[in-house]
N, C-alpha and C. Protein backbone atom coordinates (compact mmCIF):
# COMPACT_ATOMS: atom_id res chain seq x y z
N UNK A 1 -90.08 -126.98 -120.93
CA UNK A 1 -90.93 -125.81 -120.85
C UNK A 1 -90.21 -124.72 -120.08
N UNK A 2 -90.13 -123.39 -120.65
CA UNK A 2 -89.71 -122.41 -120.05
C UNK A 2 -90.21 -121.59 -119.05
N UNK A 3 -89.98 -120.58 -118.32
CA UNK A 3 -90.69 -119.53 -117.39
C UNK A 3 -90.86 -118.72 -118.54
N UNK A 4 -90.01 -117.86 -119.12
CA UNK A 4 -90.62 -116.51 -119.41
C UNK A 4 -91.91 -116.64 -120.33
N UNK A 5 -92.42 -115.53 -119.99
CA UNK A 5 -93.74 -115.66 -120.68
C UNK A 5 -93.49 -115.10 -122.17
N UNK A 6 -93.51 -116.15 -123.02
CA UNK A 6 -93.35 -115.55 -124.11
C UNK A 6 -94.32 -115.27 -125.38
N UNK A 7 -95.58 -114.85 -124.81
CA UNK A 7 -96.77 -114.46 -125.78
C UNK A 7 -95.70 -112.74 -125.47
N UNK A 8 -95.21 -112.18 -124.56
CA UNK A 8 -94.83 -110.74 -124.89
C UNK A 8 -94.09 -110.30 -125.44
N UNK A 9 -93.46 -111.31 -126.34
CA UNK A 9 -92.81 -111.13 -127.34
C UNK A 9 -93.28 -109.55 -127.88
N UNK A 10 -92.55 -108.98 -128.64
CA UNK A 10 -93.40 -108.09 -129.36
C UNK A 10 -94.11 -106.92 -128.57
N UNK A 11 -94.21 -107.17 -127.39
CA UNK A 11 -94.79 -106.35 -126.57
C UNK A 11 -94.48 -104.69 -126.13
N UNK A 12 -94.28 -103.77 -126.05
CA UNK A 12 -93.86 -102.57 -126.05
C UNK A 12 -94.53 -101.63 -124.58
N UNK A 13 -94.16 -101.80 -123.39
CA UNK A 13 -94.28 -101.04 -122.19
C UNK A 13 -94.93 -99.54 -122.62
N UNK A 14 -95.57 -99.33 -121.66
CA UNK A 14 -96.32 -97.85 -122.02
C UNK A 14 -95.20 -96.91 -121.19
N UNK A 15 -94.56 -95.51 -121.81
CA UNK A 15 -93.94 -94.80 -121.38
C UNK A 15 -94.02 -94.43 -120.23
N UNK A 16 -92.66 -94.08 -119.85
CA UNK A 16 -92.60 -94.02 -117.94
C UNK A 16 -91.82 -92.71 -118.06
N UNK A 17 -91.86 -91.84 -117.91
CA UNK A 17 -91.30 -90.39 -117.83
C UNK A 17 -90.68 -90.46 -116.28
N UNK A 18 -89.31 -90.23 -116.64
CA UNK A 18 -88.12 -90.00 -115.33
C UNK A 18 -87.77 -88.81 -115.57
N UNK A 19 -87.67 -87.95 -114.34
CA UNK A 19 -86.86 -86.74 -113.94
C UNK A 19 -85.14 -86.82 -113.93
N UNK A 20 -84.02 -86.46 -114.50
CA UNK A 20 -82.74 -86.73 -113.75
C UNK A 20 -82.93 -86.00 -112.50
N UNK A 21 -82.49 -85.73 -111.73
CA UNK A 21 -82.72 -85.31 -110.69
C UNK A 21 -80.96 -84.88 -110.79
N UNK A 22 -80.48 -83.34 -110.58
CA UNK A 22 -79.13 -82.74 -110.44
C UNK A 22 -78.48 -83.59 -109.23
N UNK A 23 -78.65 -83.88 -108.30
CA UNK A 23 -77.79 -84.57 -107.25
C UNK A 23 -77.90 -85.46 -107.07
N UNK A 24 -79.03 -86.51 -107.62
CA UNK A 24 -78.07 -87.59 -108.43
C UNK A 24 -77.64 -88.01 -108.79
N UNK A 25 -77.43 -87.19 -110.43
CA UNK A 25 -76.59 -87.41 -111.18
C UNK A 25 -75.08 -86.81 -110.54
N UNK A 26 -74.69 -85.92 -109.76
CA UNK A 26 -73.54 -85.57 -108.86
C UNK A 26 -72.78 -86.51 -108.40
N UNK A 27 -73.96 -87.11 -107.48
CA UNK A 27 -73.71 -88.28 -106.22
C UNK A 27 -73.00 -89.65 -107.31
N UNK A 28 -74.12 -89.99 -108.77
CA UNK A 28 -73.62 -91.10 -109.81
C UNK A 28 -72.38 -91.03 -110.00
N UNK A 29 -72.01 -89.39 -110.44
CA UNK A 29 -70.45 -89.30 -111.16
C UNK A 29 -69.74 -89.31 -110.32
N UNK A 30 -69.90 -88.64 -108.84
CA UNK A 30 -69.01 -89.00 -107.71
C UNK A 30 -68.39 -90.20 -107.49
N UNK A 31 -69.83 -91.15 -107.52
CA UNK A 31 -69.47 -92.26 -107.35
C UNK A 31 -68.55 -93.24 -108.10
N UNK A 32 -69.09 -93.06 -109.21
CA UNK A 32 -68.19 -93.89 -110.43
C UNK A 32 -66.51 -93.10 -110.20
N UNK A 33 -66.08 -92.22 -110.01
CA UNK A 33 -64.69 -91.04 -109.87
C UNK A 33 -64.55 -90.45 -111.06
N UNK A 34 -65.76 -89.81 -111.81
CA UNK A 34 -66.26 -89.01 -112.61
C UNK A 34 -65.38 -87.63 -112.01
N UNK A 35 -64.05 -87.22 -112.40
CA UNK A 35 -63.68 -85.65 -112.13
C UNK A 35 -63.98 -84.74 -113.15
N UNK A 36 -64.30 -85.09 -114.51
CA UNK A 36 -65.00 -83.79 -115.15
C UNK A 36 -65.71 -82.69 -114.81
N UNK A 37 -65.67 -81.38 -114.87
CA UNK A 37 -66.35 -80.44 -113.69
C UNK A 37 -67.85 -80.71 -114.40
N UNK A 38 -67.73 -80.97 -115.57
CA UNK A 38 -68.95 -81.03 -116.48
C UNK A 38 -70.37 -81.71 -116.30
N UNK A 39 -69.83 -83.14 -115.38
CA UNK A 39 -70.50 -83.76 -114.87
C UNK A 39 -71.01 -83.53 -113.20
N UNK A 40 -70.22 -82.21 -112.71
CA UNK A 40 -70.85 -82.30 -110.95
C UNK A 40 -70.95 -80.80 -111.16
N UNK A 41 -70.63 -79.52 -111.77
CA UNK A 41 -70.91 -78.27 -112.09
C UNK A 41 -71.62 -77.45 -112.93
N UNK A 42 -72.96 -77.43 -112.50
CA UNK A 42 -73.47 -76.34 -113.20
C UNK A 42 -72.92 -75.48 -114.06
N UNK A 43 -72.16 -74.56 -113.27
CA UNK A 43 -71.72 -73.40 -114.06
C UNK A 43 -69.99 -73.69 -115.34
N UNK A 44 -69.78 -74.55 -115.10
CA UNK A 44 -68.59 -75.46 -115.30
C UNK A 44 -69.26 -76.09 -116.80
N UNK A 45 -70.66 -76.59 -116.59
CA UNK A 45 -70.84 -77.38 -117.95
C UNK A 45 -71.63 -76.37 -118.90
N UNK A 46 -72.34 -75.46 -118.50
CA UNK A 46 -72.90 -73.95 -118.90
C UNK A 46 -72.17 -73.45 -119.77
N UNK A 47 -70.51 -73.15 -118.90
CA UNK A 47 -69.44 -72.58 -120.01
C UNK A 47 -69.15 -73.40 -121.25
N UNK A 48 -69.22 -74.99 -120.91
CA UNK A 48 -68.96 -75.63 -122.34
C UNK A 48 -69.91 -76.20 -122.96
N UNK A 49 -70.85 -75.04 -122.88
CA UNK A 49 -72.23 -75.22 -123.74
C UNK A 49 -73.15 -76.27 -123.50
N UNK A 50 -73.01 -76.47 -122.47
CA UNK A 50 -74.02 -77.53 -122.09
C UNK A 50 -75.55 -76.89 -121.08
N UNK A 51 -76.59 -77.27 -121.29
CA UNK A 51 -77.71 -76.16 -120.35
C UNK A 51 -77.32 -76.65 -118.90
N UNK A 52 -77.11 -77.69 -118.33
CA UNK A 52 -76.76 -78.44 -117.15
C UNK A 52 -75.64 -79.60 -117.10
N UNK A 53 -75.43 -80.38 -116.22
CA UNK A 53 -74.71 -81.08 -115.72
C UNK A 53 -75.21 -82.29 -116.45
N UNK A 54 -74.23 -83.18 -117.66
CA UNK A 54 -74.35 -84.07 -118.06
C UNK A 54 -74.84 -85.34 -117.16
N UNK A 55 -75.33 -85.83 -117.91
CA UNK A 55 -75.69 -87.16 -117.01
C UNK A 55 -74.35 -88.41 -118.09
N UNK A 56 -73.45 -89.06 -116.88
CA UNK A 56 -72.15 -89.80 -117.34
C UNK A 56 -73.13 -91.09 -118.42
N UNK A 57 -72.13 -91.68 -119.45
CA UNK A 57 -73.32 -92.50 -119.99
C UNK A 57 -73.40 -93.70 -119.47
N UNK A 58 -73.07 -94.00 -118.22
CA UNK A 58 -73.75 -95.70 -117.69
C UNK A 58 -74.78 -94.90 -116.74
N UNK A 59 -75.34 -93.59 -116.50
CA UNK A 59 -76.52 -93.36 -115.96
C UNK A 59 -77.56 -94.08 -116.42
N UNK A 60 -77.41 -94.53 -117.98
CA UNK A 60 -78.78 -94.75 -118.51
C UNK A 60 -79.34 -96.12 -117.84
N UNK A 61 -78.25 -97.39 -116.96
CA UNK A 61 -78.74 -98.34 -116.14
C UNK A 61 -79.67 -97.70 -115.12
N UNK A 62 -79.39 -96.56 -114.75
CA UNK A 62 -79.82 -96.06 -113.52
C UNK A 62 -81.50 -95.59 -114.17
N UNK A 63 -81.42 -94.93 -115.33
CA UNK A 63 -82.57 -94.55 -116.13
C UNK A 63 -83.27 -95.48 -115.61
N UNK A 64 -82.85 -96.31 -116.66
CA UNK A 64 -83.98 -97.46 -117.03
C UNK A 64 -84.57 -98.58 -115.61
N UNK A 65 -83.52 -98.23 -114.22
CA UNK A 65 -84.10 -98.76 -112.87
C UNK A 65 -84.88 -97.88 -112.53
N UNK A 66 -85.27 -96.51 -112.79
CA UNK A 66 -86.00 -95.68 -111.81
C UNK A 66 -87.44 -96.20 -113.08
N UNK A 67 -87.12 -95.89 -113.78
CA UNK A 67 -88.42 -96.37 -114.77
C UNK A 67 -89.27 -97.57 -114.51
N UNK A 68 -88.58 -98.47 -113.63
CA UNK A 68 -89.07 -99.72 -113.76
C UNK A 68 -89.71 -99.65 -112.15
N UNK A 69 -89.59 -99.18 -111.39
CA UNK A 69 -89.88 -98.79 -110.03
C UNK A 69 -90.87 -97.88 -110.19
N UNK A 70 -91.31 -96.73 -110.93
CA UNK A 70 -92.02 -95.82 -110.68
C UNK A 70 -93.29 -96.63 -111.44
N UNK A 71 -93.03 -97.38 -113.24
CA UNK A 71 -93.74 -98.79 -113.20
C UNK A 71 -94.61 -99.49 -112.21
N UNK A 72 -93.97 -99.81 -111.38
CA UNK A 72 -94.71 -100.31 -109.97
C UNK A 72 -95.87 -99.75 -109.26
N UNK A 73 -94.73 -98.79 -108.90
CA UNK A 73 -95.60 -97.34 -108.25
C UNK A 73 -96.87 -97.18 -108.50
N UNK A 74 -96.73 -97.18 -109.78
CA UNK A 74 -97.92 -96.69 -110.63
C UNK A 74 -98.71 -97.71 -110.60
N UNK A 75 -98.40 -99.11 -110.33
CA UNK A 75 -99.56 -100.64 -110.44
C UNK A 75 -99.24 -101.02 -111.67
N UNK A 76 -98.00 -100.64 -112.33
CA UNK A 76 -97.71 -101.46 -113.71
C UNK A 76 -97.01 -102.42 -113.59
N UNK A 77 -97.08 -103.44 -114.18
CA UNK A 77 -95.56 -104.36 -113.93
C UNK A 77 -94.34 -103.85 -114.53
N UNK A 78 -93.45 -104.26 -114.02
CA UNK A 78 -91.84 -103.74 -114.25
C UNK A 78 -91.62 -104.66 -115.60
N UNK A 79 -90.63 -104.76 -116.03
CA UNK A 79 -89.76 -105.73 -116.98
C UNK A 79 -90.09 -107.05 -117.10
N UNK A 80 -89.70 -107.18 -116.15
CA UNK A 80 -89.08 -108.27 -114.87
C UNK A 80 -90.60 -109.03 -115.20
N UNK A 81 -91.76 -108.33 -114.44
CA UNK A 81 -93.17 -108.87 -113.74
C UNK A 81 -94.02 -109.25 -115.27
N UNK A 82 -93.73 -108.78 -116.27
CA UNK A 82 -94.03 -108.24 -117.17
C UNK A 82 -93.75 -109.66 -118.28
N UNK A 83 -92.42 -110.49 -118.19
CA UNK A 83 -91.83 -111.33 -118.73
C UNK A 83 -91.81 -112.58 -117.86
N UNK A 84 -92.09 -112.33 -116.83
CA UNK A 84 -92.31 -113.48 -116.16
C UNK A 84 -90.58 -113.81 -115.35
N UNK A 85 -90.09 -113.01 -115.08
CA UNK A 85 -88.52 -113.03 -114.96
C UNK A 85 -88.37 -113.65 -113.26
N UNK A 86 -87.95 -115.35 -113.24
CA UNK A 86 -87.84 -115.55 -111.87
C UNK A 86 -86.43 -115.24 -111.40
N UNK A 87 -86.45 -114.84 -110.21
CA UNK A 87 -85.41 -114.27 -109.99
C UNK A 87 -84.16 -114.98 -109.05
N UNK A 88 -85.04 -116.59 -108.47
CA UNK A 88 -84.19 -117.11 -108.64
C UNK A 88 -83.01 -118.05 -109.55
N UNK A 89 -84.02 -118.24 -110.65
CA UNK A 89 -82.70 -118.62 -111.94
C UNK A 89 -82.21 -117.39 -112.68
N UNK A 90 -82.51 -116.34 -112.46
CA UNK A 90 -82.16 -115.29 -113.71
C UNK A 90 -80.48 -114.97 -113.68
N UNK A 91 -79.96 -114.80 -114.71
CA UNK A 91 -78.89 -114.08 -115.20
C UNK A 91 -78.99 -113.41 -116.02
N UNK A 92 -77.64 -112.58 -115.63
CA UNK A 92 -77.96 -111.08 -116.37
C UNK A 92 -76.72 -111.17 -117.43
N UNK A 93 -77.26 -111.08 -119.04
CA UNK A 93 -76.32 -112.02 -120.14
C UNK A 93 -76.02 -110.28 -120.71
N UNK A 94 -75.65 -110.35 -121.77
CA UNK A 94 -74.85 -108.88 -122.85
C UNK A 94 -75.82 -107.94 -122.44
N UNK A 95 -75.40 -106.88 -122.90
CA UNK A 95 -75.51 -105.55 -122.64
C UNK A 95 -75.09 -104.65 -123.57
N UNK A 96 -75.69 -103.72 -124.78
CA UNK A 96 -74.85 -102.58 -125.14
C UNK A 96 -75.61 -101.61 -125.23
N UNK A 97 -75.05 -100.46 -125.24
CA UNK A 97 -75.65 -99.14 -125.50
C UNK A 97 -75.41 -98.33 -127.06
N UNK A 98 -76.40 -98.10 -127.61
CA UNK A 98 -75.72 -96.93 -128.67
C UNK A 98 -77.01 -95.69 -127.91
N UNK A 99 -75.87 -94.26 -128.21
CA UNK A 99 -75.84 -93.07 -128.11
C UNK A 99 -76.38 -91.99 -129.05
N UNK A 100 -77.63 -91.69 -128.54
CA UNK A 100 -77.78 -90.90 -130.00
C UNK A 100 -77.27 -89.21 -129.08
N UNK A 101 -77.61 -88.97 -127.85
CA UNK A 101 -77.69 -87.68 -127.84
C UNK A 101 -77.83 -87.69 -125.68
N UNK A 102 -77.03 -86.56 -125.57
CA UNK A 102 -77.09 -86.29 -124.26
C UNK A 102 -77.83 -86.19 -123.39
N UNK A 103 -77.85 -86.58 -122.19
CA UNK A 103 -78.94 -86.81 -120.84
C UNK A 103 -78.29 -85.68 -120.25
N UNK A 104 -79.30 -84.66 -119.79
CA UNK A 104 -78.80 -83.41 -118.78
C UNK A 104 -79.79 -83.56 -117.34
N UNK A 105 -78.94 -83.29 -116.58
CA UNK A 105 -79.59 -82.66 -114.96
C UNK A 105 -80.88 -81.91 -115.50
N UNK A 106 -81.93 -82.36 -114.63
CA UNK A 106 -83.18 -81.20 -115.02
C UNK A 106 -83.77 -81.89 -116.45
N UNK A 107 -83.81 -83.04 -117.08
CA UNK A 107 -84.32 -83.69 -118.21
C UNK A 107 -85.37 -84.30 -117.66
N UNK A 108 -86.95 -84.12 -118.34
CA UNK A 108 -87.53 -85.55 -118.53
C UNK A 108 -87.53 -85.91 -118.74
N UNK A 109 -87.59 -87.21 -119.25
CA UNK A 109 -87.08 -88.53 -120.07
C UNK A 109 -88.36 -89.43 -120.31
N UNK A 110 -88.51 -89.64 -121.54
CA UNK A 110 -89.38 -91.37 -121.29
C UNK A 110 -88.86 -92.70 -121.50
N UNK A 111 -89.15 -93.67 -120.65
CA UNK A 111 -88.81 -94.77 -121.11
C UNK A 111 -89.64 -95.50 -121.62
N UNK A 112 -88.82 -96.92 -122.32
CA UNK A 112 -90.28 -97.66 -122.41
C UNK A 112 -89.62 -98.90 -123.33
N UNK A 113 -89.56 -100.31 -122.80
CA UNK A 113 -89.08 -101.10 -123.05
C UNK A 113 -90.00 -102.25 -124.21
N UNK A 114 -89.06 -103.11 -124.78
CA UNK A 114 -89.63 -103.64 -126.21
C UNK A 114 -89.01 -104.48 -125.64
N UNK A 115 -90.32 -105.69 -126.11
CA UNK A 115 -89.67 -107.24 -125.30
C UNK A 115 -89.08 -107.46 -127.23
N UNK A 116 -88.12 -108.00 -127.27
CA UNK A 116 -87.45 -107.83 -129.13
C UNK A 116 -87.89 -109.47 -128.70
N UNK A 117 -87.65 -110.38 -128.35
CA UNK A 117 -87.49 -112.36 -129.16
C UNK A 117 -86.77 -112.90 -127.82
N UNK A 118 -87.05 -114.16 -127.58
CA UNK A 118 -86.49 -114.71 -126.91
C UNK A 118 -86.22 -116.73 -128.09
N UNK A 119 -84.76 -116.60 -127.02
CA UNK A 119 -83.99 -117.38 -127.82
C UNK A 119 -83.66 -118.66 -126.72
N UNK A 120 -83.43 -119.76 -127.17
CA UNK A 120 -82.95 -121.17 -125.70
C UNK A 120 -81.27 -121.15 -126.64
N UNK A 121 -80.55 -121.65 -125.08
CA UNK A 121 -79.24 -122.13 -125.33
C UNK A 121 -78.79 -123.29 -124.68
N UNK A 122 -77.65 -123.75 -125.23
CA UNK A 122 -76.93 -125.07 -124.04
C UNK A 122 -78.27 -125.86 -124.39
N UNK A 123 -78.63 -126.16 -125.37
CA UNK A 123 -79.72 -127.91 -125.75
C UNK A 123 -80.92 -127.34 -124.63
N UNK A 124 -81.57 -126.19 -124.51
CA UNK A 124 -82.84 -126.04 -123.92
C UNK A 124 -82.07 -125.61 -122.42
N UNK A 125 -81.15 -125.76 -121.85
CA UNK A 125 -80.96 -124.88 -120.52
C UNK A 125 -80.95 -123.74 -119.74
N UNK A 126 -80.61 -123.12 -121.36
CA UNK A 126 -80.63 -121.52 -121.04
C UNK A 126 -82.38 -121.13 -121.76
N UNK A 127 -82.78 -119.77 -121.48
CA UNK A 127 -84.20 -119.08 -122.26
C UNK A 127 -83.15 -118.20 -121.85
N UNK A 128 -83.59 -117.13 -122.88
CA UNK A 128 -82.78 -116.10 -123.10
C UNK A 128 -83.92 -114.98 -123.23
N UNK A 129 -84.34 -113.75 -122.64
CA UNK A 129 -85.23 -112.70 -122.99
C UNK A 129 -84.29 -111.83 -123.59
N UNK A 130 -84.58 -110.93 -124.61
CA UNK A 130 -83.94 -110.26 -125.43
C UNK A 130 -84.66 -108.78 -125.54
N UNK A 131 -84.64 -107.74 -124.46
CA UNK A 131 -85.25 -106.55 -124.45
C UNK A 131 -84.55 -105.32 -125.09
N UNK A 132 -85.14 -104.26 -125.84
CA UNK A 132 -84.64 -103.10 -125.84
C UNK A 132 -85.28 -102.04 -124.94
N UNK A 133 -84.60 -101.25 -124.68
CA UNK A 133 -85.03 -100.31 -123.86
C UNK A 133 -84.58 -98.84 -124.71
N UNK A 134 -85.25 -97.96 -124.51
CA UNK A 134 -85.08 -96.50 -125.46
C UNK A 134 -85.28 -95.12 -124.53
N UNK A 135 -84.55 -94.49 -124.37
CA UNK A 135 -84.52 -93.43 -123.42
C UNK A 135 -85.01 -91.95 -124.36
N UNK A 136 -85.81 -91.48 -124.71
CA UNK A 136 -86.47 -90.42 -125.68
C UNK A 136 -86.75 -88.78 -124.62
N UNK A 137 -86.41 -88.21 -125.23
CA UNK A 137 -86.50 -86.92 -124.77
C UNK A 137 -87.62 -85.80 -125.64
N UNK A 138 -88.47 -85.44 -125.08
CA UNK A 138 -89.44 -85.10 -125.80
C UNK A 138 -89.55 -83.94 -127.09
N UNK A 139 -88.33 -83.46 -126.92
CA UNK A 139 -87.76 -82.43 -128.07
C UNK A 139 -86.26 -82.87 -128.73
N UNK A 140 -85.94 -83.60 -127.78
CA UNK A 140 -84.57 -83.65 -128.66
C UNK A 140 -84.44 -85.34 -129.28
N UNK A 141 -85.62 -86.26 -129.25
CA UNK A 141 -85.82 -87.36 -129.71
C UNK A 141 -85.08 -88.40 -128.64
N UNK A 142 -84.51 -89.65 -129.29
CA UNK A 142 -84.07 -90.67 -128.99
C UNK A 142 -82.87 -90.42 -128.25
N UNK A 143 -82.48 -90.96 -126.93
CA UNK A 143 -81.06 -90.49 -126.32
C UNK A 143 -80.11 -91.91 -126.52
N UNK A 144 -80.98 -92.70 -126.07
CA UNK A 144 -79.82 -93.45 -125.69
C UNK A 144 -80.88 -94.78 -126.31
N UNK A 145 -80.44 -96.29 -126.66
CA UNK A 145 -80.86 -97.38 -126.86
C UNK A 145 -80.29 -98.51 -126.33
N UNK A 146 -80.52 -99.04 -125.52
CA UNK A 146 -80.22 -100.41 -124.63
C UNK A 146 -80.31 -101.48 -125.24
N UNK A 147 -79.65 -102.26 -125.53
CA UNK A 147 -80.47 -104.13 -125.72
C UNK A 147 -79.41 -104.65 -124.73
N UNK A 148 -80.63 -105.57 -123.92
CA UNK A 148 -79.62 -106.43 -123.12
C UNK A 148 -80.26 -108.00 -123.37
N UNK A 149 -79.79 -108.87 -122.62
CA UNK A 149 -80.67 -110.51 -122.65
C UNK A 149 -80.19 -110.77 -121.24
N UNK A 150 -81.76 -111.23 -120.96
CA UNK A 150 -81.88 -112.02 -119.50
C UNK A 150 -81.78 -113.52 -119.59
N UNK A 151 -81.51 -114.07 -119.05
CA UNK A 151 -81.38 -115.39 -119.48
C UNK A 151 -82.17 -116.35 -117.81
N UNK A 152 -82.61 -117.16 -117.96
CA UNK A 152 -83.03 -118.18 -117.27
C UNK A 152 -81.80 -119.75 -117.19
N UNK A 153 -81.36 -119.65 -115.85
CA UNK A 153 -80.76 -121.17 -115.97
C UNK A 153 -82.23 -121.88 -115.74
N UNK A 154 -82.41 -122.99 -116.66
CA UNK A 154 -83.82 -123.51 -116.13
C UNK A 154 -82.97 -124.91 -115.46
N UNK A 155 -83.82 -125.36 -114.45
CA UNK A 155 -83.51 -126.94 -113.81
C UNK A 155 -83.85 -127.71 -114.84
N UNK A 156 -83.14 -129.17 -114.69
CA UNK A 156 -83.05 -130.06 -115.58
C UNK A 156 -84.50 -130.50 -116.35
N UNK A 157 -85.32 -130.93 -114.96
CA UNK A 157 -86.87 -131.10 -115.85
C UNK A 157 -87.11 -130.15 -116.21
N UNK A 158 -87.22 -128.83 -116.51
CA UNK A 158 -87.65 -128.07 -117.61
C UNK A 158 -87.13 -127.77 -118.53
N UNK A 159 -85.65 -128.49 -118.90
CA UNK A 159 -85.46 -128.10 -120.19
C UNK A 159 -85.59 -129.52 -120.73
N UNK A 160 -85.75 -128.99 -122.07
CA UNK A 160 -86.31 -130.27 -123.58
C UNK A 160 -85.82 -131.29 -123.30
């Protein structure tokens, strides 16, 4: 028998609208050693047609953490609370992104995560949660699309 709760299969989070916030996204690209002026200059990304300061594209991890916190905030469950995700067996399995369209400084954003299927591996050891996550911008559509899989090491008596 597994942890994650898997009646949420199928399940679809109610939208969480995130701000980028400009000096965050600064402080992000700083951090990562982002030197594009494009990504820490206003007037720098203006000239190459951009309205603001790109947001770099592994911001969208950062997206999809403020989403899941303000979740809370709000008395919603996160991902995590949501799937039943214990956090002492959890691992954090693949990851990809496809790109439809740019995150700028000064964006609202919605999020809002899709529990997609969960899968067992290793003869019942592993549970695997299988989420998408979708970053949508209210005029310019879909930005960015996440799928990652959480996985559960389960202890011996709980697997098959």
């Amino acid at each position: 028998m597994g942890i994650f709760d898997r009646t949420t299969k199928g399940q679809v989070t109610p939208a969480i609208e995130v701000t980028l916030e400009r000096g965050a996204l600064q402080f992000f690209a700083e951090t990562i050693g982002e030197t594009d002026p494009i990504y820490l200059n206003p007037k720098a990304a203006q000239a190459a047609g951009h309205p603001d300061i790109l947001a770099p594209a592994t911001y969208a991890v950062v997206v999809g953490t403020l989403a899941d916190q303000q979740a809370r905030r709000a008395g919603q469950p996160d991902i995590l609370a949501r799937i039943n995700g214990d956090l002492r067996v959890l691992l954090h399995g693949t990851e990809s992104y496809t790109y439809h369209g740019p995150m700028y400084a000064n964006d609202t954003v919605q999020v809002e995560n899709e529990i997609t299927d969960f899968t067992d591996a290793k003869g019942g050891a592993l549970e695997i949660a299988h989420i998408t996550t979708r970053i949508l911008h209210p005029t310019r559509g879909l930005l960015v699309e996440a799928s990652r899989s959480l996985i559960h090491r389960l202890p011996e008596e709980d697997s098959p």
